[in-house]
Protein backbone atom coordinates (compact mmCIF):
# COMPACT_ATOMS: atom_id res chain seq x y z
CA UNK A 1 27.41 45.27 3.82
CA UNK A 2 29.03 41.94 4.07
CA UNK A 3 31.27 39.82 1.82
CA UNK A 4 29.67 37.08 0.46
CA UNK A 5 30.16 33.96 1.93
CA UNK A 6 28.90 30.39 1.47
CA UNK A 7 27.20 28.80 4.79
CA UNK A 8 29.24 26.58 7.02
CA UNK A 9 26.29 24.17 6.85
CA UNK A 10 26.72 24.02 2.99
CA UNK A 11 30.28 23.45 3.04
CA UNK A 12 29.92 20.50 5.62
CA UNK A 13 32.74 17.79 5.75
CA UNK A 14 32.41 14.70 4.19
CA UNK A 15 31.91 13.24 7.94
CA UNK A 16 28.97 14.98 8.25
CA UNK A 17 27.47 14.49 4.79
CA UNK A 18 28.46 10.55 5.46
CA UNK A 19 26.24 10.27 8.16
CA UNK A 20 22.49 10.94 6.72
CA UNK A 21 22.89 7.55 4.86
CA UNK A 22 22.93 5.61 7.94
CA UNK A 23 20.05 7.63 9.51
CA UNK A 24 18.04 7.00 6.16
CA UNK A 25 18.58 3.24 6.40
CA UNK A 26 17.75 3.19 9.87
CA UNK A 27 14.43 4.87 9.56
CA UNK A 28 13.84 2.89 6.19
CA UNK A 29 13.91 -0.36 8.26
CA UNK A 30 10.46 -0.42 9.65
CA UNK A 31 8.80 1.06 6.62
CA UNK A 32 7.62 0.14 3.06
CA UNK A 33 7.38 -4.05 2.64
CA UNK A 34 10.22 -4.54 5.21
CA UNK A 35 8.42 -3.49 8.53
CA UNK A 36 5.39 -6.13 7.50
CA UNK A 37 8.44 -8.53 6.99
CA UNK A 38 9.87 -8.09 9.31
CA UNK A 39 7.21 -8.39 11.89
CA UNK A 40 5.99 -11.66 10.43
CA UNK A 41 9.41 -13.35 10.75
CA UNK A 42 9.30 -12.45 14.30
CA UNK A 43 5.45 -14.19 14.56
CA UNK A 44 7.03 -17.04 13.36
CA UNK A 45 9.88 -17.37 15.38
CA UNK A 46 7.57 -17.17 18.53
CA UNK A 47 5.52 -19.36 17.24
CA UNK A 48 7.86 -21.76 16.46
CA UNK A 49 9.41 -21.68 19.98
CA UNK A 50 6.44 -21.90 21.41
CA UNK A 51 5.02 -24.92 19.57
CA UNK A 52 6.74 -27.62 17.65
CA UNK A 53 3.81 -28.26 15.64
CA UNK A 54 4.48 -24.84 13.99
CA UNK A 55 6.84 -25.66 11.01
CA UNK A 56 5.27 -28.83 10.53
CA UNK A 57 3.91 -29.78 6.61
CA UNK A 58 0.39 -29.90 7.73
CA UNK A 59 0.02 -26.79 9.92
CA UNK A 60 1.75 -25.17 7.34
CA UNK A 61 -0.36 -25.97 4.20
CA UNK A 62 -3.63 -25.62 7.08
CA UNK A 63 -2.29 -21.69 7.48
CA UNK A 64 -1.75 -21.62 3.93
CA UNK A 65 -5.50 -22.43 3.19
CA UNK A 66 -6.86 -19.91 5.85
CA UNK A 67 -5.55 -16.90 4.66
CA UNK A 68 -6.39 -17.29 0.33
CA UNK A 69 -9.84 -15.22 1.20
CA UNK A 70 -7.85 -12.62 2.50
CA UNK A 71 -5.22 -13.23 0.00
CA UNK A 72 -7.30 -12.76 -2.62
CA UNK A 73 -8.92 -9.70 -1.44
CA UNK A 74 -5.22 -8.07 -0.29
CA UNK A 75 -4.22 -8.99 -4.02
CA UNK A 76 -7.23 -6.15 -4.57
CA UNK A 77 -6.51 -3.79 -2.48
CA UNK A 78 -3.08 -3.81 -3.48
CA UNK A 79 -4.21 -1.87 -6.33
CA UNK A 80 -6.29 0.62 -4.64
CA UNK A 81 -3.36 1.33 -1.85
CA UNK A 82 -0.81 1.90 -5.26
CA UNK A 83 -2.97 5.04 -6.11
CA UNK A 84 -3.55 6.15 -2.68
CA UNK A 85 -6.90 5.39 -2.30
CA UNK A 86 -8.07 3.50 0.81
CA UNK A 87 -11.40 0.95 0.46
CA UNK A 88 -13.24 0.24 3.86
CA UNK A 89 -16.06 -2.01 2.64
CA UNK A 90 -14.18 -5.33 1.31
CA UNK A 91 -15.24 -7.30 3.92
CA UNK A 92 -19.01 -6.32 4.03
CA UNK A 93 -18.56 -6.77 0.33
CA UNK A 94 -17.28 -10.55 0.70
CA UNK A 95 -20.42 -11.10 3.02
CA UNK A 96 -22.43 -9.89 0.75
CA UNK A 97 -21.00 -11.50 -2.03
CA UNK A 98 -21.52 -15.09 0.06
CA UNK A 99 -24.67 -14.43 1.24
CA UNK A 100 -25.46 -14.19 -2.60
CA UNK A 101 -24.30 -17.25 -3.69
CA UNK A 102 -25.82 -19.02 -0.88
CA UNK A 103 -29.57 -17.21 -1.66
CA UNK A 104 -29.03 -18.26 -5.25
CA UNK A 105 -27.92 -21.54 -4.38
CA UNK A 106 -30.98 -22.75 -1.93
CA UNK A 107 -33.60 -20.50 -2.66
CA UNK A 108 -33.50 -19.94 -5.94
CA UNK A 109 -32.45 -23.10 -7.14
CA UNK A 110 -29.81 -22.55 -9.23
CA UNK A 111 -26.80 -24.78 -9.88
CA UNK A 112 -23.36 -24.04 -7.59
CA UNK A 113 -21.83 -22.36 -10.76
CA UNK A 114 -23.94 -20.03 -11.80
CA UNK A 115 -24.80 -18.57 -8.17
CA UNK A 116 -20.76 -18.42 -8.13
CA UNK A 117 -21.06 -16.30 -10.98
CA UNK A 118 -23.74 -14.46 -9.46
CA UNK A 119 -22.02 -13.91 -6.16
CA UNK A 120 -19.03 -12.48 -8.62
CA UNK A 121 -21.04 -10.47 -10.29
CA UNK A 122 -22.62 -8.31 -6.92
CA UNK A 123 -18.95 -7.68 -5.83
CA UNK A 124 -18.57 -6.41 -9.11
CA UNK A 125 -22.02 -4.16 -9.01
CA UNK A 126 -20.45 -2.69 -5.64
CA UNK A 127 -17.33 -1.92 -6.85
CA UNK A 128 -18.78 0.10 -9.62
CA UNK A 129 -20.75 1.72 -7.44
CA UNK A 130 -17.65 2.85 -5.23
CA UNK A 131 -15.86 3.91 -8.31
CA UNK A 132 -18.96 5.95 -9.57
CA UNK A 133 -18.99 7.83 -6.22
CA UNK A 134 -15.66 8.53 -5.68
CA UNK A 135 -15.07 9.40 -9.73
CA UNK A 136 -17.58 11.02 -10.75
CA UNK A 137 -19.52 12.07 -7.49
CA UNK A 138 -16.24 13.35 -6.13
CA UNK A 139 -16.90 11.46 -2.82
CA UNK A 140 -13.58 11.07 -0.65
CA UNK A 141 -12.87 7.17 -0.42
CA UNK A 142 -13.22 7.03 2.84
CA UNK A 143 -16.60 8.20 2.94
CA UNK A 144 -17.77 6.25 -0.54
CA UNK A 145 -16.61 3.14 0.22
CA UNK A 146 -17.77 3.47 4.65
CA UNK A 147 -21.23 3.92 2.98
CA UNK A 148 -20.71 0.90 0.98
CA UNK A 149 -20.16 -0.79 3.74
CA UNK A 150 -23.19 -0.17 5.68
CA UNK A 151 -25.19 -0.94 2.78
CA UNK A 152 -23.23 -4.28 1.98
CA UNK A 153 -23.47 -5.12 5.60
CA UNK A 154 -27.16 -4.11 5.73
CA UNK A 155 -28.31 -6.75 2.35
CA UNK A 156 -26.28 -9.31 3.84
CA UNK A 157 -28.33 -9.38 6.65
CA UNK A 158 -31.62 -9.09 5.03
CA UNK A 159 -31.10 -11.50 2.18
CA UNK A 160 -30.19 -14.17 5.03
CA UNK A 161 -32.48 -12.66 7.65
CA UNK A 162 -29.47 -12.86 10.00
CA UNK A 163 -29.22 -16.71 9.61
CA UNK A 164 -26.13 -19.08 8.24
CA UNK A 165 -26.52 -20.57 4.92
CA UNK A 166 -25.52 -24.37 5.09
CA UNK A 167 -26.23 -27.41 3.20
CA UNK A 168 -23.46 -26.64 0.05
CA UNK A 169 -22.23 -29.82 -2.45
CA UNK A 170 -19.59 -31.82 -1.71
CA UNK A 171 -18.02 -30.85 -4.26
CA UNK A 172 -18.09 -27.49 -3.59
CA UNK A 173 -16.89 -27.83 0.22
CA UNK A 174 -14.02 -29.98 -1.62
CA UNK A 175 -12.15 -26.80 -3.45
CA UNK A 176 -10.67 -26.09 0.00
CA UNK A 177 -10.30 -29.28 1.37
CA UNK A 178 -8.99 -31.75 -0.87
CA UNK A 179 -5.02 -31.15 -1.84
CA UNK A 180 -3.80 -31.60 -5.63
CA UNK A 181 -0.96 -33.92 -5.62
CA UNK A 182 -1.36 -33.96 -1.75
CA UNK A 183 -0.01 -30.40 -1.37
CA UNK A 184 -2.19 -27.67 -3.26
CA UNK A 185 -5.62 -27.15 -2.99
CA UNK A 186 -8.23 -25.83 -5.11
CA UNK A 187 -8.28 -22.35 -3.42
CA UNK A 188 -4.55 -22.06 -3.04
CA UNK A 189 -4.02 -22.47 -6.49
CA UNK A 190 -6.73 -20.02 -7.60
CA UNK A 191 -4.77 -17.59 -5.36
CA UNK A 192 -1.60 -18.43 -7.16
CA UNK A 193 -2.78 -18.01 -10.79
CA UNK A 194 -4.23 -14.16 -9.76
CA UNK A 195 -1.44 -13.10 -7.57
CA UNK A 196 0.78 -14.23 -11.34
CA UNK A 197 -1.98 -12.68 -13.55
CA UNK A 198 -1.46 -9.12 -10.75
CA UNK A 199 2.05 -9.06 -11.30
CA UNK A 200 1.57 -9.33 -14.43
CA UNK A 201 -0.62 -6.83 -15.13
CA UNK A 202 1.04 -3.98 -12.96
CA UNK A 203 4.25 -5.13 -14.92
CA UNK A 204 3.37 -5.20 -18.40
CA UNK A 205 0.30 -3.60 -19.16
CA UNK A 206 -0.01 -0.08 -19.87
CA UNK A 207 -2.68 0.31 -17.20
CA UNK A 208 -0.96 -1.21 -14.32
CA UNK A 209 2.19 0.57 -15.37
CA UNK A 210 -0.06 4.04 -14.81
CA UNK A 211 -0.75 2.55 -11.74
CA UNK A 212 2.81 2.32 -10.46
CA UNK A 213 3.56 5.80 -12.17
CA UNK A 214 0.59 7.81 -10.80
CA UNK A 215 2.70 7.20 -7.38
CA UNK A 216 6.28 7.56 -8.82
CA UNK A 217 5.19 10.57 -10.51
CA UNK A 218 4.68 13.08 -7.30
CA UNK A 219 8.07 12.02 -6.05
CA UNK A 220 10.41 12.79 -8.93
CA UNK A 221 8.76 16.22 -8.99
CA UNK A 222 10.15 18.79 -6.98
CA UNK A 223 9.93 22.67 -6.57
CA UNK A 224 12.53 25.07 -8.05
CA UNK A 225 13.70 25.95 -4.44
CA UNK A 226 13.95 22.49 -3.50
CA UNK A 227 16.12 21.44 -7.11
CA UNK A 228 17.79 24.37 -6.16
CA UNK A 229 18.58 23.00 -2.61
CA UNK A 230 19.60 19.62 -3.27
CA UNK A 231 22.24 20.82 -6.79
CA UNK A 232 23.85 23.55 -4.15
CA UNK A 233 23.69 21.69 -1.16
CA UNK A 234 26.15 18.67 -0.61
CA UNK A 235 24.74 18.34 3.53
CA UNK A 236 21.31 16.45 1.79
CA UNK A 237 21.38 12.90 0.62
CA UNK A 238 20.01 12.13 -2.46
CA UNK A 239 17.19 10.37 -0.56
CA UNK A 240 16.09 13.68 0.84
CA UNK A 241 17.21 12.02 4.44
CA UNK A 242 19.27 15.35 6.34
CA UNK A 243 18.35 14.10 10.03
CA UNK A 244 21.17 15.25 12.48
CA UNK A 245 22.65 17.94 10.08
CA UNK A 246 21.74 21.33 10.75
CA UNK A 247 19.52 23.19 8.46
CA UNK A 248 20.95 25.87 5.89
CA UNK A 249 20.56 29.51 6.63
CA UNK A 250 18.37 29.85 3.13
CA UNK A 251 16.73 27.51 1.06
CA UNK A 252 19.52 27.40 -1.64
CA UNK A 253 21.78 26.13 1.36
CA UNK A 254 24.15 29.52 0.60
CA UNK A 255 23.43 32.77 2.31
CA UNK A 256 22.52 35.72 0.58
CA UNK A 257 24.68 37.41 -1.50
CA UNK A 258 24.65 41.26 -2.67
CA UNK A 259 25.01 42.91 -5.77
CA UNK A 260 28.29 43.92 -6.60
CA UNK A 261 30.05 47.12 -4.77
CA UNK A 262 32.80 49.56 -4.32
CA UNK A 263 35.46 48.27 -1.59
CA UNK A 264 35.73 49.44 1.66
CA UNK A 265 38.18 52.42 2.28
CA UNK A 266 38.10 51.66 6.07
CA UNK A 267 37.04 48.69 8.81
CA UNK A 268 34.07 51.15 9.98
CA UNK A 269 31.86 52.57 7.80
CA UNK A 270 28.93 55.60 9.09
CA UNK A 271 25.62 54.66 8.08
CA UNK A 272 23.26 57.31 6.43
């Protein structure tokens, strides 16, 4: 039987155990918020060389005002992607939700602001509805919320009868095009006061905090092997990042050792 002996792979220098932090930040580049960030700052600087126009006050505040829809409906999702769910029917949902306000609007005569509030209040229905399937139905989201969209889709479509809805107030066509103080409009700053009220529910309330910790939660736990690998092993970075170091020969990162025994009289020993 054999001496025991730590692994060469445990007892790596500190070269070696220097060198997963670089890999890690390498391979952390493109992922999380920075790869989105990345890739937008490289839109713009295309876009920028390839039009003057780009960086411009108006274009700017123009972009601005195209993209609160989706702005406000990413500020929802933002939620659902925390927990690891996924929700494929927010934009059949929105259509729906228009196609509402328009049907309340012209044919059944009801001010602007209450078909708003109706329009608000058939995104909510649907929601529900996902959340009823996939909590209590045990539905995967994928599948609860792909059926949601089909049936969004599907009422959108028969409400209208497949035709645009036109013919809205002034005053209602005015929340996205006139400018508060000649910078902000309506929409804009609707999408500013939810993405502060967001924050500050996944900050400081004890729901969003659940939220946040739901996801936290899976990563700070770890197996006893793998505890046991990263207190024993110096070759793993604490971000669990070990690309280009070899593997160790057991999961503690030591090889196996044997009970105590007798020493050897002699170099050879018979076996039985």
């Amino acid at each position: 039987m054999s001496t025991l002996q730590p692994s060469g792979h445990a007892a790596a220098p500190a070269a070696a155990r220097a060198k997963p932090s670089k890999a890690c930040w390498e391979e952390q580049l493109l992922t999380g918020s920075r790869g989105p960030a990345l890739a937008l700052l490289v839109l713009c600087v295309a876009l920028t060389i390839y039009s003057p126009f780009f960086l411009t006050k108006d274009n700017l505040l123009n972009v601005i005002d195209q993209v609160t829809v989706l702005g406000i409906l990413a500020l929802g999702m933002t939620a659902v992607i925390i927990i690891g769910g996924i929700d494929l029917s927010v934009g059949a949902v929105l259509a729906l939700a228009m196609m509402i306000l328009g049907w309340l609007s012209h044919d059944g005569g009801l001010p602007v602001s209450l078909a708003v509030i109706g329009a608000l209040a058939a995104g909510a229905a649907a929601g529900a509805v996902n959340g009823v399937m996939i909590t209590y139905a045990r539905l995967p989201a994928f599948i609860a919320t792909l059926a949601m969209l089909s049936v969004a889709r599907g009422l959108a479509n028969v409400i209208t009868d497949g035709q645009q809805i036109v013919g809205f107030p002034s005053s209602f066509d005015s929340l996205s095009s006139s400018r508060l103080l000649g910078w902000v409009s309506a929409t804009v700053a609707i999408l500013l006061v939810l993405y502060v009220a967001g924050w500050a529910f996944l900050r400081y309330r004890a729901n969003g905090r659940a939220c946040t910790r739901s996801v936290a939660a899976p990563r700070s736990r770890a197996s006893p092997a793998s505890a046991r690998t990263s207190s024993r092993s110096p070759s793993t970075s604490p971000q669990g990042c070990s690309r280009g170091l070899p593997r160790p020969s057991s999961p503690c990162g030591w090889t196996r050792r044997s009970r105590a025994r007798p020493p050897a009289t002699s170099s050879t020993r018979s076996r039985p």
